[in-house]
PDB file of N, CA and C in Angstrom:
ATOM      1  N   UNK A   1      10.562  17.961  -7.642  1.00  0.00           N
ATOM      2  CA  UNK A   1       9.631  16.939  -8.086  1.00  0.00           C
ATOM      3  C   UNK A   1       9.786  15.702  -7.213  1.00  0.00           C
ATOM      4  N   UNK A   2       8.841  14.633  -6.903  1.00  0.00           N
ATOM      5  CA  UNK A   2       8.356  13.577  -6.083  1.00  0.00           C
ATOM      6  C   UNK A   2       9.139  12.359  -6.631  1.00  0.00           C
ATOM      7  N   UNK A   3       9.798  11.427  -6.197  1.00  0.00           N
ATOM      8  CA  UNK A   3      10.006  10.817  -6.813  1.00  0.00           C
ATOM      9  C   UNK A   3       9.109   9.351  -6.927  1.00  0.00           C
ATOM     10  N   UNK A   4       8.001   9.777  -6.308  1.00  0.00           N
ATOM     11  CA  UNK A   4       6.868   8.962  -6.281  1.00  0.00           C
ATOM     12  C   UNK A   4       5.806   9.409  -7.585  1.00  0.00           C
ATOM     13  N   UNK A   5       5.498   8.029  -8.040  1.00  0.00           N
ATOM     14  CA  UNK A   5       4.561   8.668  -9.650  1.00  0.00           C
ATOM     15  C   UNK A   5       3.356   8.526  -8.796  1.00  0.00           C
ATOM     16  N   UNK A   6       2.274   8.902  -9.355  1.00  0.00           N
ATOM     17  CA  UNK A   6       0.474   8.958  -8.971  1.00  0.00           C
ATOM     18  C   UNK A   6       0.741   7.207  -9.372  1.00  0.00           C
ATOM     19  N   UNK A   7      -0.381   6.934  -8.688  1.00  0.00           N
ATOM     20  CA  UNK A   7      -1.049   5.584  -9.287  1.00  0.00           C
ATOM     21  C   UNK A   7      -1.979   5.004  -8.648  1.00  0.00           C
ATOM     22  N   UNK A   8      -2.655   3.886  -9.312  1.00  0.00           N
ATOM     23  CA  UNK A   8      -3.986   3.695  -8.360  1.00  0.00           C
ATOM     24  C   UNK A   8      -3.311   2.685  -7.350  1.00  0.00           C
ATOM     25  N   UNK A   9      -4.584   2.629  -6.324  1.00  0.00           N
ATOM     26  CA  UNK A   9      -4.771   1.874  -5.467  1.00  0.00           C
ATOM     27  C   UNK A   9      -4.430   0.026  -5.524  1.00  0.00           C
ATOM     28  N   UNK A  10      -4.980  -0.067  -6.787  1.00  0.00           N
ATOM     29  CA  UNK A  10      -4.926  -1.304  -6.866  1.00  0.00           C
ATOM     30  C   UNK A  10      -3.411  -1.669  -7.215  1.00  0.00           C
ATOM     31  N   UNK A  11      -2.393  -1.208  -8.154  1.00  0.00           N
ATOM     32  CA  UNK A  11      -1.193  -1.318  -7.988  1.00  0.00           C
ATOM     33  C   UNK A  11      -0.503  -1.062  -6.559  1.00  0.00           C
ATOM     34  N   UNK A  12      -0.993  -0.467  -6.045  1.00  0.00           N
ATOM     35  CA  UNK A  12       0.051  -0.147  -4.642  1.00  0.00           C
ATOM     36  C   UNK A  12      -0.196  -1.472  -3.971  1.00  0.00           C
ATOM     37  N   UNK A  13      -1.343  -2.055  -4.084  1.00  0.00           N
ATOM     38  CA  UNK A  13      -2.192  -3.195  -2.457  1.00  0.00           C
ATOM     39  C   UNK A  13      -1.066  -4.328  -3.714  1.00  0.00           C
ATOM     40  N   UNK A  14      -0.977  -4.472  -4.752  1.00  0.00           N
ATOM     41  CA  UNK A  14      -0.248  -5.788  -5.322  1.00  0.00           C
ATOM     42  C   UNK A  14       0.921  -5.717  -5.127  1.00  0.00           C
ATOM     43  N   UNK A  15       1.998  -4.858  -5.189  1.00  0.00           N
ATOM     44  CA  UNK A  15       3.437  -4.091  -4.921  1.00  0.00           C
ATOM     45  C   UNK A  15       3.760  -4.638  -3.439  1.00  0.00           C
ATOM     46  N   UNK A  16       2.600  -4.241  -2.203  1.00  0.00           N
ATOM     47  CA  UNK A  16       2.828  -4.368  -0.857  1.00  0.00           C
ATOM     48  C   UNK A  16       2.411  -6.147  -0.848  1.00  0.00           C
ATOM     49  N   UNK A  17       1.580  -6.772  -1.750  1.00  0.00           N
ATOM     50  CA  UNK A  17       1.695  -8.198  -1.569  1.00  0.00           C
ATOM     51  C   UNK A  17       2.637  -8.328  -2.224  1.00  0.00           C
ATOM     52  N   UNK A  18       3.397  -8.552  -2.986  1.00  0.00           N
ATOM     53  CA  UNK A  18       5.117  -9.140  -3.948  1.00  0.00           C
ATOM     54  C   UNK A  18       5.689  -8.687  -2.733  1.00  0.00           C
ATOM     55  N   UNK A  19       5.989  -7.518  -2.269  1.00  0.00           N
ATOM     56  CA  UNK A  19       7.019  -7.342  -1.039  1.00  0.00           C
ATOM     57  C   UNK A  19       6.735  -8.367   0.337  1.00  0.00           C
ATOM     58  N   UNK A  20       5.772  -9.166   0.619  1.00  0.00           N
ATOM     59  CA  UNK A  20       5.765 -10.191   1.597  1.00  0.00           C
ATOM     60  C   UNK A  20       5.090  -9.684   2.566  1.00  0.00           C
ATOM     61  N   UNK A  21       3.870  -8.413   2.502  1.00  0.00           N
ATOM     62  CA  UNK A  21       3.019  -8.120   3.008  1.00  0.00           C
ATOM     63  C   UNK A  21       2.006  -9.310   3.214  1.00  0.00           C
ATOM     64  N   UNK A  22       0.712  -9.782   3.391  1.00  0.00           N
ATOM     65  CA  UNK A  22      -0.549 -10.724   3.476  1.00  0.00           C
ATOM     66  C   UNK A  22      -1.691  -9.929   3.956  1.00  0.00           C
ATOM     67  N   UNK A  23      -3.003 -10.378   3.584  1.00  0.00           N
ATOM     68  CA  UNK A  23      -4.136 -10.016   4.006  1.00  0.00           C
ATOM     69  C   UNK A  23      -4.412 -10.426   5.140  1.00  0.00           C
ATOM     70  N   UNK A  24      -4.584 -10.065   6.335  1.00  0.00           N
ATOM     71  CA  UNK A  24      -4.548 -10.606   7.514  1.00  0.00           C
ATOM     72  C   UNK A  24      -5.980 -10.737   7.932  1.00  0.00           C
ATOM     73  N   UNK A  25      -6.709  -9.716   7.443  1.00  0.00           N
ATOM     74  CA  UNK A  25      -8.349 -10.173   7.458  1.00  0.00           C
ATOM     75  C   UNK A  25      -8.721  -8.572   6.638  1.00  0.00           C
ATOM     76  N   UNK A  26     -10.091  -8.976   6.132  1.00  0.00           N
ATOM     77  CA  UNK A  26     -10.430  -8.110   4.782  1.00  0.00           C
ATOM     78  C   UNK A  26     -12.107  -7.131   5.230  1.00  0.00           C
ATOM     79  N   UNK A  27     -12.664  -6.616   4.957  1.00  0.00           N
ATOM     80  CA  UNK A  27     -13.437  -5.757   5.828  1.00  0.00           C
ATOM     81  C   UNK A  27     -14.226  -5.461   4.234  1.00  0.00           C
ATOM     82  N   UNK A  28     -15.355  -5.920   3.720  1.00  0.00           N
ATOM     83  CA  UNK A  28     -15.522  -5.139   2.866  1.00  0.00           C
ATOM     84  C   UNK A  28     -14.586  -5.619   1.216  1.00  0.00           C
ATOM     85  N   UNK A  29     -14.775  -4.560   0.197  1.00  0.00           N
ATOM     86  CA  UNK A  29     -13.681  -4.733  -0.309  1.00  0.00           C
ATOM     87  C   UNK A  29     -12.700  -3.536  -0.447  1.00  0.00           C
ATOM     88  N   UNK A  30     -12.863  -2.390   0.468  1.00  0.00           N
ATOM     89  CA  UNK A  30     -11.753  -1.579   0.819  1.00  0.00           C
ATOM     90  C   UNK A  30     -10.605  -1.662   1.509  1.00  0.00           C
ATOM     91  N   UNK A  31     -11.145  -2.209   2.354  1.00  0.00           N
ATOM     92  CA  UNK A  31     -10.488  -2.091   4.193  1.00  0.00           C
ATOM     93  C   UNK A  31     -10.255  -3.304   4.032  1.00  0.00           C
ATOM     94  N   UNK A  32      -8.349  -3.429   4.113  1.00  0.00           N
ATOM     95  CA  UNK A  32      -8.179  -4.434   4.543  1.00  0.00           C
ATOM     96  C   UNK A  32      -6.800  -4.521   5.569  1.00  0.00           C
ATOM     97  N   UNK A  33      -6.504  -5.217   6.411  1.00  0.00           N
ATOM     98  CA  UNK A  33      -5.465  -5.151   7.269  1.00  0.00           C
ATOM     99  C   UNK A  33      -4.474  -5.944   6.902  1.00  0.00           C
ATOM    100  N   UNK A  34      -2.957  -5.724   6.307  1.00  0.00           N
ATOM    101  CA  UNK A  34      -2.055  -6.306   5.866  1.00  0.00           C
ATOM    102  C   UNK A  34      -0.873  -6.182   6.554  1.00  0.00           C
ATOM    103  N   UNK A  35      -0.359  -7.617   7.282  1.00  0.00           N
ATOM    104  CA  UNK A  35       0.242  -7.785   8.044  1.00  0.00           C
ATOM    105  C   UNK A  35       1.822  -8.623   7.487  1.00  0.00           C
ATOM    106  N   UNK A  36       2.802  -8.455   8.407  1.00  0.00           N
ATOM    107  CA  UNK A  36       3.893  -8.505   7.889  1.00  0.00           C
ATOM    108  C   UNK A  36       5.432  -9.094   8.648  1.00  0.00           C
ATOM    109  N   UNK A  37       6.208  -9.880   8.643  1.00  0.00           N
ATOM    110  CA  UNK A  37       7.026 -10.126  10.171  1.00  0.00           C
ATOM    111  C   UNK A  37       7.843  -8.729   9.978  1.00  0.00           C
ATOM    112  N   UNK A  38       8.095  -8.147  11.359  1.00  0.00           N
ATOM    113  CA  UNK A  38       8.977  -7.209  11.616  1.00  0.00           C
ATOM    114  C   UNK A  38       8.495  -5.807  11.805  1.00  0.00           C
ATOM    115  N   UNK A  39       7.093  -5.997  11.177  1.00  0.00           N
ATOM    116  CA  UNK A  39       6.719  -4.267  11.050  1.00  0.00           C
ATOM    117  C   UNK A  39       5.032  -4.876  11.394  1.00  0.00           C
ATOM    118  N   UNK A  40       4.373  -3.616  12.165  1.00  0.00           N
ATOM    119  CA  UNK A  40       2.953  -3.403  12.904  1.00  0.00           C
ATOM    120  C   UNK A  40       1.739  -3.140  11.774  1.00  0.00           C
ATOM    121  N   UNK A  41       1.013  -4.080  12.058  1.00  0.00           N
ATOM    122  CA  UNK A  41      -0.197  -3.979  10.845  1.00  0.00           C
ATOM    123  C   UNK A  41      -0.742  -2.683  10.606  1.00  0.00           C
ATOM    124  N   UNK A  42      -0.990  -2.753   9.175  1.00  0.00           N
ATOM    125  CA  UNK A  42      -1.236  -1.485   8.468  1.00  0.00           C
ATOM    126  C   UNK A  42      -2.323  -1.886   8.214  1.00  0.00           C
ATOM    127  N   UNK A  43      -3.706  -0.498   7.985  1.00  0.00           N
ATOM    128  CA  UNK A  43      -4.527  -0.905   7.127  1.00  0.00           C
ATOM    129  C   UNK A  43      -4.764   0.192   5.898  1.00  0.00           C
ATOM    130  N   UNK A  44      -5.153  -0.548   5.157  1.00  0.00           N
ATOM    131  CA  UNK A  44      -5.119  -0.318   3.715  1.00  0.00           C
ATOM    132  C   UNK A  44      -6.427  -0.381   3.114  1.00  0.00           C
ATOM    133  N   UNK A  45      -6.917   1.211   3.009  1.00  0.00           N
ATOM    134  CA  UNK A  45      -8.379   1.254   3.158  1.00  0.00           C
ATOM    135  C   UNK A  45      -8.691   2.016   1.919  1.00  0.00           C
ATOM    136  N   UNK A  46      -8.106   2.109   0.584  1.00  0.00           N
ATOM    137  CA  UNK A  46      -8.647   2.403  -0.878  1.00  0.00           C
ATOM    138  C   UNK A  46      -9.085   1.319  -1.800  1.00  0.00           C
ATOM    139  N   UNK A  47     -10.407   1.999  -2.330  1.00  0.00           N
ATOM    140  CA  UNK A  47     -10.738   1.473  -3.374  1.00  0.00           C
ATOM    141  C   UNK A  47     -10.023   0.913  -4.401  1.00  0.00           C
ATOM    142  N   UNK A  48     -10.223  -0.298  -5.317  1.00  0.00           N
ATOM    143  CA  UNK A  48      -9.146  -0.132  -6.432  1.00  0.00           C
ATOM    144  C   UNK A  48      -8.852   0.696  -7.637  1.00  0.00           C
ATOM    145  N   UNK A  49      -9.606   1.279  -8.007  1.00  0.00           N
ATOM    146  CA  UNK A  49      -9.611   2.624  -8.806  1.00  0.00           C
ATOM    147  C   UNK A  49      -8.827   3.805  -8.198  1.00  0.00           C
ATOM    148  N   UNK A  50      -8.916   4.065  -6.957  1.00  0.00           N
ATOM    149  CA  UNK A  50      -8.560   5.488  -6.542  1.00  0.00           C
ATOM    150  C   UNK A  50      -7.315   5.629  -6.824  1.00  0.00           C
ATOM    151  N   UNK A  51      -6.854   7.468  -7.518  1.00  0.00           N
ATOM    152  CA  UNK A  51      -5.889   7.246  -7.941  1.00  0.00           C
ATOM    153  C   UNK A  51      -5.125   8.278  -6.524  1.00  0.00           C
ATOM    154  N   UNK A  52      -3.536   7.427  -6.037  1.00  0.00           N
ATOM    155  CA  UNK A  52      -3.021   7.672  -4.914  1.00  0.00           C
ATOM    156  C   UNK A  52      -1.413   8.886  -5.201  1.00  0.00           C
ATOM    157  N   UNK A  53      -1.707   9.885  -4.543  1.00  0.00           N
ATOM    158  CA  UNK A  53      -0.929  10.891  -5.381  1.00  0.00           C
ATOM    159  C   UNK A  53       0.752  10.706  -4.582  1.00  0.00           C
ATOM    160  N   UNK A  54       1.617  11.492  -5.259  1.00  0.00           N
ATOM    161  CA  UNK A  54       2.965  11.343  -4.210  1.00  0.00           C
ATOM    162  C   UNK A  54       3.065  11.846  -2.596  1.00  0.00           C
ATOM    163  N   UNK A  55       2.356  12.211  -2.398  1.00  0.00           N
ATOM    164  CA  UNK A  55       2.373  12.783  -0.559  1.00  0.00           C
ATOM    165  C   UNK A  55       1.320  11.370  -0.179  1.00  0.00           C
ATOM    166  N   UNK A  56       0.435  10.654  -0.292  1.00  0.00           N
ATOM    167  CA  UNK A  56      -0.084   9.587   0.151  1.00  0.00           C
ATOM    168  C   UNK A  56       0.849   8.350   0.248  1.00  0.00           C
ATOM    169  N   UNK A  57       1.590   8.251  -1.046  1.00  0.00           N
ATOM    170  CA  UNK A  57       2.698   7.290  -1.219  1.00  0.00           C
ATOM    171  C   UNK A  57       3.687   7.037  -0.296  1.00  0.00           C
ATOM    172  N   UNK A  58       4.293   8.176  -0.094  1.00  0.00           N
ATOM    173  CA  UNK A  58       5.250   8.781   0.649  1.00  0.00           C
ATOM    174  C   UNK A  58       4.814   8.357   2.214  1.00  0.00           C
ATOM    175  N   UNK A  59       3.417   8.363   2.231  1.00  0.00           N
ATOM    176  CA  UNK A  59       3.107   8.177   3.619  1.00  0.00           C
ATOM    177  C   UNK A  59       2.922   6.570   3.922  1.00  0.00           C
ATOM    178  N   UNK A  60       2.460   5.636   2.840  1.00  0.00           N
ATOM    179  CA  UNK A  60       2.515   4.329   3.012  1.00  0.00           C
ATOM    180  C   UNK A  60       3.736   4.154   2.709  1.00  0.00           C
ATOM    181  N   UNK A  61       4.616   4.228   2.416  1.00  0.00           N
ATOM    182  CA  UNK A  61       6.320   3.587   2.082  1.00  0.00           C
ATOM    183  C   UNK A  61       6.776   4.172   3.540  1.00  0.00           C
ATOM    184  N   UNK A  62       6.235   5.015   4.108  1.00  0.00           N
ATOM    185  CA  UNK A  62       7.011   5.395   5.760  1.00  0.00           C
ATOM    186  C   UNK A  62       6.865   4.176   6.554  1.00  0.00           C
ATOM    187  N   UNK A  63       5.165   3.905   6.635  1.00  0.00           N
ATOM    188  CA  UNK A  63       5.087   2.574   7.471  1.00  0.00           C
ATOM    189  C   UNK A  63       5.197   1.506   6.794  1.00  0.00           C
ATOM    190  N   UNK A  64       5.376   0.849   5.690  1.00  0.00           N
ATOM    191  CA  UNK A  64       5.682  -0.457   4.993  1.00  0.00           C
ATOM    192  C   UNK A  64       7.041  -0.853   4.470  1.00  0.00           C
ATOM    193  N   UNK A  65       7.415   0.119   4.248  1.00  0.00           N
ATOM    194  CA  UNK A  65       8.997   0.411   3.675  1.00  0.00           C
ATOM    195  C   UNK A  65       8.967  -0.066   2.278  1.00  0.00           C
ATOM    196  N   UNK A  66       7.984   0.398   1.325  1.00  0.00           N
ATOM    197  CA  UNK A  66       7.681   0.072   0.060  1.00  0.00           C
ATOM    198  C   UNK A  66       8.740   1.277  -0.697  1.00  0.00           C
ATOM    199  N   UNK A  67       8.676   0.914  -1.905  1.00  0.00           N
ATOM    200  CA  UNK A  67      10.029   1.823  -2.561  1.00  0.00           C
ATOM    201  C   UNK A  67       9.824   2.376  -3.999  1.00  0.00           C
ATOM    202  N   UNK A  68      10.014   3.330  -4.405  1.00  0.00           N
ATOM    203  CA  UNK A  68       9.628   3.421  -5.621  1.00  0.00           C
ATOM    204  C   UNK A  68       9.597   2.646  -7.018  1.00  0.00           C
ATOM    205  N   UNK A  69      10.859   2.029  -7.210  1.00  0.00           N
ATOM    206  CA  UNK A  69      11.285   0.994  -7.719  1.00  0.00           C
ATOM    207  C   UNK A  69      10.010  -0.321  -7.549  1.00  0.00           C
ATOM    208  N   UNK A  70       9.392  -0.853  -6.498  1.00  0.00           N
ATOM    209  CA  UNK A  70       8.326  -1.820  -6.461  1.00  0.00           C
ATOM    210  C   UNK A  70       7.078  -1.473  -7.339  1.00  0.00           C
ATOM    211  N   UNK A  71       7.122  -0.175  -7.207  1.00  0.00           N
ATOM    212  CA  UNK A  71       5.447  -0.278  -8.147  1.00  0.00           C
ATOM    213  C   UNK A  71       5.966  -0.334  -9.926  1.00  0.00           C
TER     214      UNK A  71
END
């Protein structure tokens, strides 16, 4: 089992702002590019509803270094 739970979108984009992520410029209201000192801008392109399963998670905590414990 994952030790990542499902959850939406909109919890993950608030989790990566408390961790000292920022909106670096916004595209829409999907797409947005969130930038960070030390690590290469990510973009972060879900709806806030969509719900984000443990293999997606897994793949934003690779490049953000977000943790299970944050959400």
């Amino acid at each position: 089992m994952s030790v990542w739970p499902s959850t939406t979108a909109k919890r993950v984009k608030a989790a990566l702002l408390r961790n000292g992520w920022q909106v670096k410029r916004q595209c829409g209201t999907s797409h947005c590019i969130l930038c960070r000192v030390g690590y290469s801008d990510f973009v972060f392109a879900f709806h806030d509803s969509v719900e984000l399963g443990p293999a997606m998670l897994a793949r934003i905590a690779r490049h953000t270094g977000l943790a299970p414990a944050d959400l």
